[in-house]
C-alpha atoms as a PDB file:
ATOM      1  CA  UNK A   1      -5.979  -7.873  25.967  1.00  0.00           C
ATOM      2  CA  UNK A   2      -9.508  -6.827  24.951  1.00  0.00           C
ATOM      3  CA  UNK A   3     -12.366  -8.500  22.930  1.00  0.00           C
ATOM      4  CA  UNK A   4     -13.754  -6.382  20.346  1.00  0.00           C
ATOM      5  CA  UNK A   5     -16.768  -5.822  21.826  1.00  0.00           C
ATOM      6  CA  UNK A   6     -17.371  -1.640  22.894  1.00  0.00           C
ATOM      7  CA  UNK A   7     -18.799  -0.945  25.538  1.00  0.00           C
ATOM      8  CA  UNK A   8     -19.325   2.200  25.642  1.00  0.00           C
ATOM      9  CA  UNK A   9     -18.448   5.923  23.521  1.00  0.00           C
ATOM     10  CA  UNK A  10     -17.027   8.369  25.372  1.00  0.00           C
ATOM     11  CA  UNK A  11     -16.092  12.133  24.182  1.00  0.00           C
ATOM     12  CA  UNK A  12     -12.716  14.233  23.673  1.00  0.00           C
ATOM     13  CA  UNK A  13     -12.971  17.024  25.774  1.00  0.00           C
ATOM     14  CA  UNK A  14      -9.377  18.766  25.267  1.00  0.00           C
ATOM     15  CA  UNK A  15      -6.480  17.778  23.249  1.00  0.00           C
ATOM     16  CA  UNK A  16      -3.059  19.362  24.173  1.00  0.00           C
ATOM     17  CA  UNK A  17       0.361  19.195  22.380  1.00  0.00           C
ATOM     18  CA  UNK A  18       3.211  18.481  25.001  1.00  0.00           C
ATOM     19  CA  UNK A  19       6.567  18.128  22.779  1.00  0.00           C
ATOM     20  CA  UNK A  20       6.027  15.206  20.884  1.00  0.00           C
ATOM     21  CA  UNK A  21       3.058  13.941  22.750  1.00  0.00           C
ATOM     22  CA  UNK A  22      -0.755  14.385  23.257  1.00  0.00           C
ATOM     23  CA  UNK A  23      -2.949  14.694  26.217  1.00  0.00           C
ATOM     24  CA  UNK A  24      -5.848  13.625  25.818  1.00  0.00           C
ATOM     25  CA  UNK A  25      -9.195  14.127  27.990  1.00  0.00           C
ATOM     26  CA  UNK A  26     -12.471  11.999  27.482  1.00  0.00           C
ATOM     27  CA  UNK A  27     -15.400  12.024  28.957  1.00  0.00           C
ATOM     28  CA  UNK A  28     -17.495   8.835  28.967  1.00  0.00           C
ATOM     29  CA  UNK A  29     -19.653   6.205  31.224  1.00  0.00           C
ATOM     30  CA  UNK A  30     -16.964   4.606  32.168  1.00  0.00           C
ATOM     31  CA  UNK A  31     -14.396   7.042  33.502  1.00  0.00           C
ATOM     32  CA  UNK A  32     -15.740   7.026  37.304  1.00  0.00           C
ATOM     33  CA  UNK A  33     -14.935   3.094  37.203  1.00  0.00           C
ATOM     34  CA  UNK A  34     -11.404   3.573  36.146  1.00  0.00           C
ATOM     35  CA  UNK A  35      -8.095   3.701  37.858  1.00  0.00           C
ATOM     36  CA  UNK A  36      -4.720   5.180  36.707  1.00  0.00           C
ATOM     37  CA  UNK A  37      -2.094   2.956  35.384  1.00  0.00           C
ATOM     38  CA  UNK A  38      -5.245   1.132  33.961  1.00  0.00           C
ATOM     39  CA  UNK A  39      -5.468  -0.320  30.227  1.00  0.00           C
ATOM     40  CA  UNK A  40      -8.526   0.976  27.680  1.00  0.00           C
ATOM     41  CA  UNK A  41      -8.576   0.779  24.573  1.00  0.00           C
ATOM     42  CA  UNK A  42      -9.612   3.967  22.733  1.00  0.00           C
ATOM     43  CA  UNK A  43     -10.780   3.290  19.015  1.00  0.00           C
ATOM     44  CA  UNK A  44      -8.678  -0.042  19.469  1.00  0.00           C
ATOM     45  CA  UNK A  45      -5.438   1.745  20.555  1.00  0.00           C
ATOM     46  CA  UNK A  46      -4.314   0.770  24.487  1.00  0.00           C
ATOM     47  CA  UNK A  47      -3.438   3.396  26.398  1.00  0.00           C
ATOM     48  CA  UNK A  48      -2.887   4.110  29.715  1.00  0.00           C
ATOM     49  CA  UNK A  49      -4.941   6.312  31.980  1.00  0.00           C
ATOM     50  CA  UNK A  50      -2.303   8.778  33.597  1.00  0.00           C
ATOM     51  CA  UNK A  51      -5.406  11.205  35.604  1.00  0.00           C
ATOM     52  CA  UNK A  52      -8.634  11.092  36.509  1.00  0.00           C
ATOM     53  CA  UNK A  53     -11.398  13.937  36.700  1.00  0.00           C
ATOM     54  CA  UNK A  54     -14.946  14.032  37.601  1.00  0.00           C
ATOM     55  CA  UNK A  55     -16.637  11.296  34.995  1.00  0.00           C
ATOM     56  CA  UNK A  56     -13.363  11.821  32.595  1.00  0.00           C
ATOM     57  CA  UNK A  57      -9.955  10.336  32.453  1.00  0.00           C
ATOM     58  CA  UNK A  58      -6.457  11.742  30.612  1.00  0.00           C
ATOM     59  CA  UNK A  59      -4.772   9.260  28.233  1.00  0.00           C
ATOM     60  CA  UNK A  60      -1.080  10.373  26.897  1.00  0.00           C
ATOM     61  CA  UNK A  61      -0.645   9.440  22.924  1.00  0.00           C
ATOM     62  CA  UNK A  62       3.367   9.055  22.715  1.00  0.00           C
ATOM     63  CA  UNK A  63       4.782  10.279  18.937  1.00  0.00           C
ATOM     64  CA  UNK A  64       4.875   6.344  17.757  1.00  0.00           C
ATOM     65  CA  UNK A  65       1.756   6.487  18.554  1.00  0.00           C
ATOM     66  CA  UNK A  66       0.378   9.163  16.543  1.00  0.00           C
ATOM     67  CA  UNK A  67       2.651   8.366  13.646  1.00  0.00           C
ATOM     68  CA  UNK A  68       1.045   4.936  12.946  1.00  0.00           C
ATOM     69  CA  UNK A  69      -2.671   5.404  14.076  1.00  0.00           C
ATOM     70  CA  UNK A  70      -5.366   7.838  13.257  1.00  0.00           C
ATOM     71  CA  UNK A  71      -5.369   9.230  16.842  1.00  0.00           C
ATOM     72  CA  UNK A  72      -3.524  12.108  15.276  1.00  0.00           C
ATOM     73  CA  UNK A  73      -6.670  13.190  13.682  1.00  0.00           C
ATOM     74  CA  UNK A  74      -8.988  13.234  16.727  1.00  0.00           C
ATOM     75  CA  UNK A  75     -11.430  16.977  17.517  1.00  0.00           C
ATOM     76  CA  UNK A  76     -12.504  17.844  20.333  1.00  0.00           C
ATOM     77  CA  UNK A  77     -16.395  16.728  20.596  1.00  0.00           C
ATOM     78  CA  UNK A  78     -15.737  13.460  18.696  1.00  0.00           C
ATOM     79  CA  UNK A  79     -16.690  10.241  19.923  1.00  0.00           C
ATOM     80  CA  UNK A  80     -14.238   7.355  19.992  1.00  0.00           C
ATOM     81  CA  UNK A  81     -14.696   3.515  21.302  1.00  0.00           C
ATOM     82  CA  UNK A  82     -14.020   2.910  24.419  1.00  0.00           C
ATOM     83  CA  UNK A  83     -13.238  -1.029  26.202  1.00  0.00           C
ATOM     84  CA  UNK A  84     -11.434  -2.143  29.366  1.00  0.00           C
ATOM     85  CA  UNK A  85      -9.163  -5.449  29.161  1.00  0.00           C
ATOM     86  CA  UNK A  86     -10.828  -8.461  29.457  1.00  0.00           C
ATOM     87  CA  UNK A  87     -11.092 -10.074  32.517  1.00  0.00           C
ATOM     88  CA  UNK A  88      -9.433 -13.224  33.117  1.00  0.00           C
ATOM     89  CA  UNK A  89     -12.347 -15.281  33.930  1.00  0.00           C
ATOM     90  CA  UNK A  90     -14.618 -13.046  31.064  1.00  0.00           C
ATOM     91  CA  UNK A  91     -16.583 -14.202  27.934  1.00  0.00           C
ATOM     92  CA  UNK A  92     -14.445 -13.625  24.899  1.00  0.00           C
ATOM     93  CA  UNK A  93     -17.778 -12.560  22.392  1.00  0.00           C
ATOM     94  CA  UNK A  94     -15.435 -11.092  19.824  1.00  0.00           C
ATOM     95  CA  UNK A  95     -12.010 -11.959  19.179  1.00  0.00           C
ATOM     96  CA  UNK A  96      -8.350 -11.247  20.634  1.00  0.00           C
ATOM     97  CA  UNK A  97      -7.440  -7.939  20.022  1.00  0.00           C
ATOM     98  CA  UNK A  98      -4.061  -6.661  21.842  1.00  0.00           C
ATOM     99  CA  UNK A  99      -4.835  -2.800  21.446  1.00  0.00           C
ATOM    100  CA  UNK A 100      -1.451  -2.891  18.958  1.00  0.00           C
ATOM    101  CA  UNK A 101      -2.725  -1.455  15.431  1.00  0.00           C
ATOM    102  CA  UNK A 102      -1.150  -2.613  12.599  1.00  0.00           C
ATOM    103  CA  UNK A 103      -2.032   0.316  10.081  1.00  0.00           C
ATOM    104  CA  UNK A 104      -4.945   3.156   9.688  1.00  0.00           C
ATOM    105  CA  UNK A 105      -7.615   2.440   6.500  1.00  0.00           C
ATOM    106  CA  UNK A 106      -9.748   5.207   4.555  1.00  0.00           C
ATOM    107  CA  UNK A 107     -13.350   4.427   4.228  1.00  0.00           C
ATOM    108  CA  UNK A 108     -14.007   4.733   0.267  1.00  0.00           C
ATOM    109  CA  UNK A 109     -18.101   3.459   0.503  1.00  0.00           C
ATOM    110  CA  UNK A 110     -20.984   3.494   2.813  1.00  0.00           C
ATOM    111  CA  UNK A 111     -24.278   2.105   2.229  1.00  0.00           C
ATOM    112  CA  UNK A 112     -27.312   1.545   3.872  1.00  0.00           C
ATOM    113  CA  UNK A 113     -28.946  -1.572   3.826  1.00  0.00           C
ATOM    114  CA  UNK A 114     -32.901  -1.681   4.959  1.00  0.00           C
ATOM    115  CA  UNK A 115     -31.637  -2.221   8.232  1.00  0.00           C
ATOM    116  CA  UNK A 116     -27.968  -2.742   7.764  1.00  0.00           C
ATOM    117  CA  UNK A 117     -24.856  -0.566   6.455  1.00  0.00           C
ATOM    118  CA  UNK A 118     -21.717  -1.863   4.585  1.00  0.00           C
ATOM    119  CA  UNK A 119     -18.643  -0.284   4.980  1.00  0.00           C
ATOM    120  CA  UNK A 120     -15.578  -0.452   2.539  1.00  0.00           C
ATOM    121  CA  UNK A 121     -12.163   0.535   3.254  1.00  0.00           C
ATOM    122  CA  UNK A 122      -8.679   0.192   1.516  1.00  0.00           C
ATOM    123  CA  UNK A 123      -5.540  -0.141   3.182  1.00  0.00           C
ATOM    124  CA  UNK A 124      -1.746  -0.855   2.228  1.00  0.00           C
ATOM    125  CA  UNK A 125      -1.646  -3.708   0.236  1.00  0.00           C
ATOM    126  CA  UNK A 126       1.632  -5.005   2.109  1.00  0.00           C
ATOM    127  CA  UNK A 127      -0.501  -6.810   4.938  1.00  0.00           C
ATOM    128  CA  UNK A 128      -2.799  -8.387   2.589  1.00  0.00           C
ATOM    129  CA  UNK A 129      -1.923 -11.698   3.605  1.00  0.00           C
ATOM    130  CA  UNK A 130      -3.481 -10.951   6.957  1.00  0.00           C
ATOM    131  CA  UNK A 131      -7.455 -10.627   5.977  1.00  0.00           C
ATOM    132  CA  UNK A 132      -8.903 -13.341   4.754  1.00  0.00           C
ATOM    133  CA  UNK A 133     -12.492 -13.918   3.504  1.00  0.00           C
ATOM    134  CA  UNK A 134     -14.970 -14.136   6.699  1.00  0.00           C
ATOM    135  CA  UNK A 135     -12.247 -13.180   9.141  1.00  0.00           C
ATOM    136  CA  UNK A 136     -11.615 -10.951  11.820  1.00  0.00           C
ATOM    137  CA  UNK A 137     -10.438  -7.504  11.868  1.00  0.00           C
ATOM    138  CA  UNK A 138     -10.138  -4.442  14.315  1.00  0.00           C
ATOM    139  CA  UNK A 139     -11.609  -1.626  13.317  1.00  0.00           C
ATOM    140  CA  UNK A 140     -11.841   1.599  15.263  1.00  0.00           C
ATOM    141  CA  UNK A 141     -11.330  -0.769  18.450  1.00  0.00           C
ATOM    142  CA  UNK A 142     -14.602  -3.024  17.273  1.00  0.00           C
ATOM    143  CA  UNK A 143     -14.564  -6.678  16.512  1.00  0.00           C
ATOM    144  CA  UNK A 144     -16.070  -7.489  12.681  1.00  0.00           C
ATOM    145  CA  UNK A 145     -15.691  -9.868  10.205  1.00  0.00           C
ATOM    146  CA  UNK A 146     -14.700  -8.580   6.958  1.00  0.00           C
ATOM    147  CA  UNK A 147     -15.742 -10.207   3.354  1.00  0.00           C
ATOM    148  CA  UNK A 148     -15.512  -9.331  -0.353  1.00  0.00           C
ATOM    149  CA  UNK A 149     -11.520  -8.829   0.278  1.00  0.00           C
ATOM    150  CA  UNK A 150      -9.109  -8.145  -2.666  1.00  0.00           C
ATOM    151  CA  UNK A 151      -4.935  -6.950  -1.871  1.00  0.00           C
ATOM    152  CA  UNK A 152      -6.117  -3.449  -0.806  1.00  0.00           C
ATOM    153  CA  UNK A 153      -9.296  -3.389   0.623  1.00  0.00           C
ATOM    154  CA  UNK A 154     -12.248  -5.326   2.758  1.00  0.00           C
ATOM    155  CA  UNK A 155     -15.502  -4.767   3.422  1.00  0.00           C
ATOM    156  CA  UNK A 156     -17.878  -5.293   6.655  1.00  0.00           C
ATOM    157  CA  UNK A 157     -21.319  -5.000   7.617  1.00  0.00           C
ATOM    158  CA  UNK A 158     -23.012  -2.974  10.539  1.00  0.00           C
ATOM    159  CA  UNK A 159     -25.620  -4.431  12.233  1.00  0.00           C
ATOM    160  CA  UNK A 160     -27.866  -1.703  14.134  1.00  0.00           C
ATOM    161  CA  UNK A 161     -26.850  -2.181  17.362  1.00  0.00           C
ATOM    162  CA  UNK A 162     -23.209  -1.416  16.600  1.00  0.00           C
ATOM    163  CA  UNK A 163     -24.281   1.405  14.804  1.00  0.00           C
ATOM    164  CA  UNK A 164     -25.685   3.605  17.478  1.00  0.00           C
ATOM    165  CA  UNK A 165     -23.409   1.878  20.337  1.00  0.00           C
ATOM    166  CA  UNK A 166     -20.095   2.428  18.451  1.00  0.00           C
ATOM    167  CA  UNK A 167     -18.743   5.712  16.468  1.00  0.00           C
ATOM    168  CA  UNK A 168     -18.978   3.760  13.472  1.00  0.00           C
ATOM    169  CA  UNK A 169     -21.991   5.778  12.269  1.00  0.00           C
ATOM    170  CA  UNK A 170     -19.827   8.813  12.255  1.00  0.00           C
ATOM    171  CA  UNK A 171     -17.316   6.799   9.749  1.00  0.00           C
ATOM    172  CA  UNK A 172     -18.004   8.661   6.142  1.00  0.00           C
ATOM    173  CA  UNK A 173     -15.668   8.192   3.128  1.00  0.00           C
ATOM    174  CA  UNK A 174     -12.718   9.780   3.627  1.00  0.00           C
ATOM    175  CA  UNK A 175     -12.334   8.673   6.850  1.00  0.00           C
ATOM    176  CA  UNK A 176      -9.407   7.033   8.206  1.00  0.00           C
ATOM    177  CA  UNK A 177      -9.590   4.283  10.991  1.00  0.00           C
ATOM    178  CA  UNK A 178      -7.512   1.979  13.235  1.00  0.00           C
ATOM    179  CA  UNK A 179      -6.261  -1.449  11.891  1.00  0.00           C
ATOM    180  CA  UNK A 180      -5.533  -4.419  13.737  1.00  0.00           C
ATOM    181  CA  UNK A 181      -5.570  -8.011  12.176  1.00  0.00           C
ATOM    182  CA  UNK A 182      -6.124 -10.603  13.651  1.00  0.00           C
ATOM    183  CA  UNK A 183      -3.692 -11.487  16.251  1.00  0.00           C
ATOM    184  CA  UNK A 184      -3.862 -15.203  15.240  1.00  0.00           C
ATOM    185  CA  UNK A 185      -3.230 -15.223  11.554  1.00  0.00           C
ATOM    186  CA  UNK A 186       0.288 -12.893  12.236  1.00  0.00           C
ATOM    187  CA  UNK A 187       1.696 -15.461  13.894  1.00  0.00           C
ATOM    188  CA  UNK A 188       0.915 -18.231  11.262  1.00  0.00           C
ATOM    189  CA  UNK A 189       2.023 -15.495   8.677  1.00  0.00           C
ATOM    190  CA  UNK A 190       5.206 -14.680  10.327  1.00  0.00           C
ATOM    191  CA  UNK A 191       6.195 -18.545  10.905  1.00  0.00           C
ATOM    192  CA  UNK A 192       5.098 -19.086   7.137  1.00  0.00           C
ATOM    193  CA  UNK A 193       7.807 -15.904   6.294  1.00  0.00           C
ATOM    194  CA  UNK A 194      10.278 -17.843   8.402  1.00  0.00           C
ATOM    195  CA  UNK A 195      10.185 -21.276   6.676  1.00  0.00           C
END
């Protein structure tokens, strides 16, 4: 289980194909700290670290995987968000977020704001009954609260700090990014679909 809240970027420094998998290694602050079998999240997906190297760890992306994220799309040299589970006894500053995503979006808008940068992305219109105005969504791993929300699209605003702390500033349109809703509102939408 993590929070939303990044704590660090770290950077792909090989990809390799292995049948249906990838293996993935990333450098970052982080990697020293971790063990194997250990949970991160990596632009909100969990994975598992299966090796560990000198300030980098290996993370295996199984075809599932690849097919409903945008890990599929990572380069070697780009950043991605990195987060270790929450700890039981932990602050929760963002919001539940179980590493699961639910779909990819495509970033069709950036602007800058004096300060600020809005973000708008469209996804499938089949889980529009999970974002609702002022709510939380995943994005890329990061806890945000999306607003001006119609059946295909949301949009959410970038403060500075998450900015340069989070690969978000390397989000352009065209894009695509993780998606996970908020864990909360699927289970009042699925028990709503069951009555």
């Amino acid at each position: 289980m993590f929070t939303g809240i990044i704590e660090c970027t770290g950077k792909i420094l090989s990809l390799e194909k292995k049948g249906t998998n990838l293996e993935c290694w990333i450098s970052s602050p982080i990697s020293g700290e971790l063990g194997i079998d250990q949970s991160v999240s990596h632009n909100g997906v969990c994975l598992t670290v299966d090796q560990l190297g000198e300030n980098s760890h290996r993370v295996t992306a199984i075809e599932e995987t690849l097919r409903k994220t945008a890990l599929s799309e990572w380069v070697v040299g780009m950043e991605v968000n990195l987060e270790r589970c929450l700890p039981m006894n932990g602050r929760l500053d963002g919001h539940l977020v179980q590493g699961h995503v639910d779909t990819t979006a495509v970033c069709t808008h950036k602007q800058q704001r004096e300060g600020s940068w809005e973000y708008r992305f469209t996804f499938p219109p089949s889980f529009a009954q999970l974002v609702i105005e002022k709510g939380s969504i995943s994005v890329n791993g990061t806890s945000l609260t999306c607003f001006n929300i119609g059946r295909d699209h949301f949009t959410i605003a970038i403060i500075p700090y998450t900015y340069t702390h989070t690969n978000i500033h390397q989000v352009e349109p065209g894009t695509k990014v993780n998606i996970e809703f908020d864990m909360i509102g699927k289970y009042v939408q699925r028990r709503a679909d069951l009555s």
